[in-house]
N, C-alpha and C. Protein backbone atom coordinates (compact mmCIF):
# COMPACT_ATOMS: atom_id res chain seq x y z
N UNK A 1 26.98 36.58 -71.82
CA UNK A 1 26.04 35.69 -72.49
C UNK A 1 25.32 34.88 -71.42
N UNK A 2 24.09 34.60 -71.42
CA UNK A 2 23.32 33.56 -70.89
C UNK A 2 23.02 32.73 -71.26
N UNK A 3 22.80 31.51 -70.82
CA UNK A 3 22.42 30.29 -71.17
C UNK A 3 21.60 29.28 -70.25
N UNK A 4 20.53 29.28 -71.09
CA UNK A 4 19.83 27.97 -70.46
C UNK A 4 19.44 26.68 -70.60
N UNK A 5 19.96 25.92 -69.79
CA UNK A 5 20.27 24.23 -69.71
C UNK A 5 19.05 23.71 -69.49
N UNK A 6 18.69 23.09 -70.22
CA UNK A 6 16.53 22.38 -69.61
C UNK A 6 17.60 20.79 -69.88
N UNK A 7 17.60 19.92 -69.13
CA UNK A 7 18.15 18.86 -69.60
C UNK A 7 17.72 18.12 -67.76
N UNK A 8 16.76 16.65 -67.75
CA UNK A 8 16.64 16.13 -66.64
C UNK A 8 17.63 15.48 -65.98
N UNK A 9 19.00 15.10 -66.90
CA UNK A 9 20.01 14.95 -65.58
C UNK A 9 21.01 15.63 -65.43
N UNK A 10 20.45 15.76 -63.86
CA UNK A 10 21.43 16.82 -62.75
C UNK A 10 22.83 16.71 -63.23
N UNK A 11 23.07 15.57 -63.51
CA UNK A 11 24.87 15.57 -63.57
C UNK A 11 25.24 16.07 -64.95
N UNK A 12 24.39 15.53 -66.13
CA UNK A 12 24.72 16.75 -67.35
C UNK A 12 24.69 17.76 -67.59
N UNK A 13 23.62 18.32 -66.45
CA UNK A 13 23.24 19.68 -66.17
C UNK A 13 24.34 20.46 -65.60
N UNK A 14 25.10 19.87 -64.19
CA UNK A 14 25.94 20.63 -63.66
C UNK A 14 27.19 20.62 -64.64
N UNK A 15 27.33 19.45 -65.38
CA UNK A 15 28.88 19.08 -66.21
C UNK A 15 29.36 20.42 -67.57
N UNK A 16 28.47 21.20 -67.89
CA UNK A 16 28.46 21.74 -69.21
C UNK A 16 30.05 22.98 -68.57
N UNK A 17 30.12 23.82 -67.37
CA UNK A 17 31.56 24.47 -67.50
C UNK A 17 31.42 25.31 -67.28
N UNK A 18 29.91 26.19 -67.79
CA UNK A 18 30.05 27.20 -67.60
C UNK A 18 28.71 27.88 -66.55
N UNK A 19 28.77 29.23 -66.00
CA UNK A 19 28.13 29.25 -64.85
C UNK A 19 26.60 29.23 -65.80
N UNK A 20 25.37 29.08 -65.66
CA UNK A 20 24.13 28.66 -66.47
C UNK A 20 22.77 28.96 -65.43
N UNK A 21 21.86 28.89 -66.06
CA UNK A 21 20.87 28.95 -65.67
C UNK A 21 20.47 27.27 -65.85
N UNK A 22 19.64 26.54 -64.89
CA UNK A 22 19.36 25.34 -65.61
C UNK A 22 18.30 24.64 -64.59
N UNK A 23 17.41 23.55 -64.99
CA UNK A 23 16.30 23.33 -64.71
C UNK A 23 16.10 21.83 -65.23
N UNK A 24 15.07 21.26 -64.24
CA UNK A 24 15.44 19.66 -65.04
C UNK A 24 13.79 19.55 -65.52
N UNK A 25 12.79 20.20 -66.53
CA UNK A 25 11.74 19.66 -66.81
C UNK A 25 11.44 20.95 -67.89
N UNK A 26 10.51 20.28 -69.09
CA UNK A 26 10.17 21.20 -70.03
C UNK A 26 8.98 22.13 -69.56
N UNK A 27 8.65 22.06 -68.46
CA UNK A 27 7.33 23.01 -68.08
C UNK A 27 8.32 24.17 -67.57
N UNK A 28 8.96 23.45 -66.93
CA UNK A 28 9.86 24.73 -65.50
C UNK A 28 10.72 25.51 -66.76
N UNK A 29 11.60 24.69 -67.72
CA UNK A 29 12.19 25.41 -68.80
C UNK A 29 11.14 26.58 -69.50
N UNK A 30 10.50 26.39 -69.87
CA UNK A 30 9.45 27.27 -70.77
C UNK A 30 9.19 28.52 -70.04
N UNK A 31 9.01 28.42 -68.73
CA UNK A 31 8.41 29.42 -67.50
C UNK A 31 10.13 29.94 -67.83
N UNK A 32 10.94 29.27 -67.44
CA UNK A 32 12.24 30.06 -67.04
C UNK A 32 12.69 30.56 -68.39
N UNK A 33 12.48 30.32 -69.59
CA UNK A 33 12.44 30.73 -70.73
C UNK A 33 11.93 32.15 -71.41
N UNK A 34 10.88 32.32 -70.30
CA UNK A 34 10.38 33.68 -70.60
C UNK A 34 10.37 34.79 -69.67
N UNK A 35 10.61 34.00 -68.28
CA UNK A 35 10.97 34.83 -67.35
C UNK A 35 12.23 35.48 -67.55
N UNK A 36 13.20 34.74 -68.31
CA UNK A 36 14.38 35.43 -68.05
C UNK A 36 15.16 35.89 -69.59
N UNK A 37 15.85 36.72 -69.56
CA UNK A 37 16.30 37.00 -71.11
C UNK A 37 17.52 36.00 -71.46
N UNK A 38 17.34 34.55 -72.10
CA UNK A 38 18.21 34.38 -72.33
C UNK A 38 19.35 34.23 -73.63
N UNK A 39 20.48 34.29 -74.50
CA UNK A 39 21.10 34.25 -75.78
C UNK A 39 21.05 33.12 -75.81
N UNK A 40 21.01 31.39 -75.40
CA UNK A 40 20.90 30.65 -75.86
C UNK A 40 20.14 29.48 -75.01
N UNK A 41 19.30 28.55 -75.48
CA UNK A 41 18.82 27.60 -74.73
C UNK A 41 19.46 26.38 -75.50
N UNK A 42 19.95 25.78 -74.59
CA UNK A 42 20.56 23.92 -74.85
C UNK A 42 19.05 23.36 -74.21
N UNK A 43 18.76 22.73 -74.92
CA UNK A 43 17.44 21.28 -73.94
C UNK A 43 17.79 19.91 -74.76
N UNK A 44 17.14 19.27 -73.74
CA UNK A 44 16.97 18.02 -74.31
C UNK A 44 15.65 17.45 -74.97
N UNK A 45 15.58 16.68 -75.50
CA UNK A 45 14.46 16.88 -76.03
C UNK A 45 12.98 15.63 -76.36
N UNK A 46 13.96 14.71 -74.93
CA UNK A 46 13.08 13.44 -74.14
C UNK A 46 12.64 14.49 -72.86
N UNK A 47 11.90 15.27 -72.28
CA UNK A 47 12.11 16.22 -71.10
C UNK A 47 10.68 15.68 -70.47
N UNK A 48 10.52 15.63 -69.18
CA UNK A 48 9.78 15.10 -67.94
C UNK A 48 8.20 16.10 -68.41
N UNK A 49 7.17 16.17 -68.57
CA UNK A 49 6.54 17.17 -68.25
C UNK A 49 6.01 17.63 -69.45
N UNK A 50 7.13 18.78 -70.61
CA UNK A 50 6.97 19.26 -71.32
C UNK A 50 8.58 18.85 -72.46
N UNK A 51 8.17 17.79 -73.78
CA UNK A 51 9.27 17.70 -74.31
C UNK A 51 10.18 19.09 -74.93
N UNK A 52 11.01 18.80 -75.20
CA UNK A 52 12.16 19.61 -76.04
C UNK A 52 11.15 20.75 -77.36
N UNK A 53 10.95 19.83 -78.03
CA UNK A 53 10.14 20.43 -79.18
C UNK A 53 8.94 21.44 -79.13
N UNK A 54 8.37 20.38 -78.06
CA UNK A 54 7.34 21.12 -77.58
C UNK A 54 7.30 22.46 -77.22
N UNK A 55 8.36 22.56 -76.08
CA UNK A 55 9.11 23.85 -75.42
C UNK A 55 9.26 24.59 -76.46
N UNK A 56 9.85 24.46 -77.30
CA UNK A 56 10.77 25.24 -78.82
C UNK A 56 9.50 25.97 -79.42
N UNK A 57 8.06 24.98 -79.70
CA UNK A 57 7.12 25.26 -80.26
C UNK A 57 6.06 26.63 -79.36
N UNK A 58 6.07 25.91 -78.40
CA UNK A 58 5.53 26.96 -77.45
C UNK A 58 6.37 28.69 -77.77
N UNK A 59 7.89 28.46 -77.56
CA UNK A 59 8.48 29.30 -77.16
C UNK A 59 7.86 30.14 -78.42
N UNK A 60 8.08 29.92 -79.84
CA UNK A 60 7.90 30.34 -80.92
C UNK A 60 6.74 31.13 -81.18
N UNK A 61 5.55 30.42 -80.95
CA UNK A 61 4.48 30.68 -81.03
C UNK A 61 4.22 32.23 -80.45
N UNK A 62 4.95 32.17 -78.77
CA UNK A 62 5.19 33.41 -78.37
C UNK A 62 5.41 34.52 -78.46
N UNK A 63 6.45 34.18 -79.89
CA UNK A 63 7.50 35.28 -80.37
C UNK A 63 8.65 35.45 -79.91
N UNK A 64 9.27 34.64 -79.17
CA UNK A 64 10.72 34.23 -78.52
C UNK A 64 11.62 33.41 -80.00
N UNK A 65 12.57 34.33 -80.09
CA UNK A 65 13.59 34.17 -81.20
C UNK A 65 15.03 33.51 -80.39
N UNK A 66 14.98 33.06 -79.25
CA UNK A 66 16.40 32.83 -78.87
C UNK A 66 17.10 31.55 -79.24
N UNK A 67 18.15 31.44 -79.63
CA UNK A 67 18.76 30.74 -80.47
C UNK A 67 18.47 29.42 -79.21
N UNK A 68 18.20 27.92 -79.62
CA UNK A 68 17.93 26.62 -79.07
C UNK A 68 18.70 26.08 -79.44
N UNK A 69 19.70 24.91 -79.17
CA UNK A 69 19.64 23.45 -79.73
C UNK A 69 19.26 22.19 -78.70
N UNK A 70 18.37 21.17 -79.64
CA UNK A 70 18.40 20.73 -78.57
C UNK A 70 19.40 19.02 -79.03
């Protein structure tokens, strides 16, 4: 399984356990979102750049079905 972490702090970012893909801003998330195949995205959804929702909305629009929470 893959997973990607969009969340701006480093230390919540590294804390989650498991090995991840992860990124601290909703622009860089979105890019890494489609660049890469992932089964689940965690974000946050106060995010530097590009918010949470936003990201989600974008992703959608795309046609990206991968399961989010943020």
């Amino acid at each position: 399984m893959r997973v990607l972490v969009v969340e701006d702090s480093e230390k919540l970012r590294r804390s989650v356990g498991y090995a991840v893909d992860d990124c601290g801003d909703g622009e860089q998330g979105l890019w890494q979102a489609q660049a890469v195949d992932c089964d689940v995205i965690v974000l946050d959804l106060m995010l530097p750049g590009l918010e949470g929702l936003a990201m989600i909305r974008q992703l959608r629009d795309r046609g990206n079905k991968t399961h989010s929470w943020c």
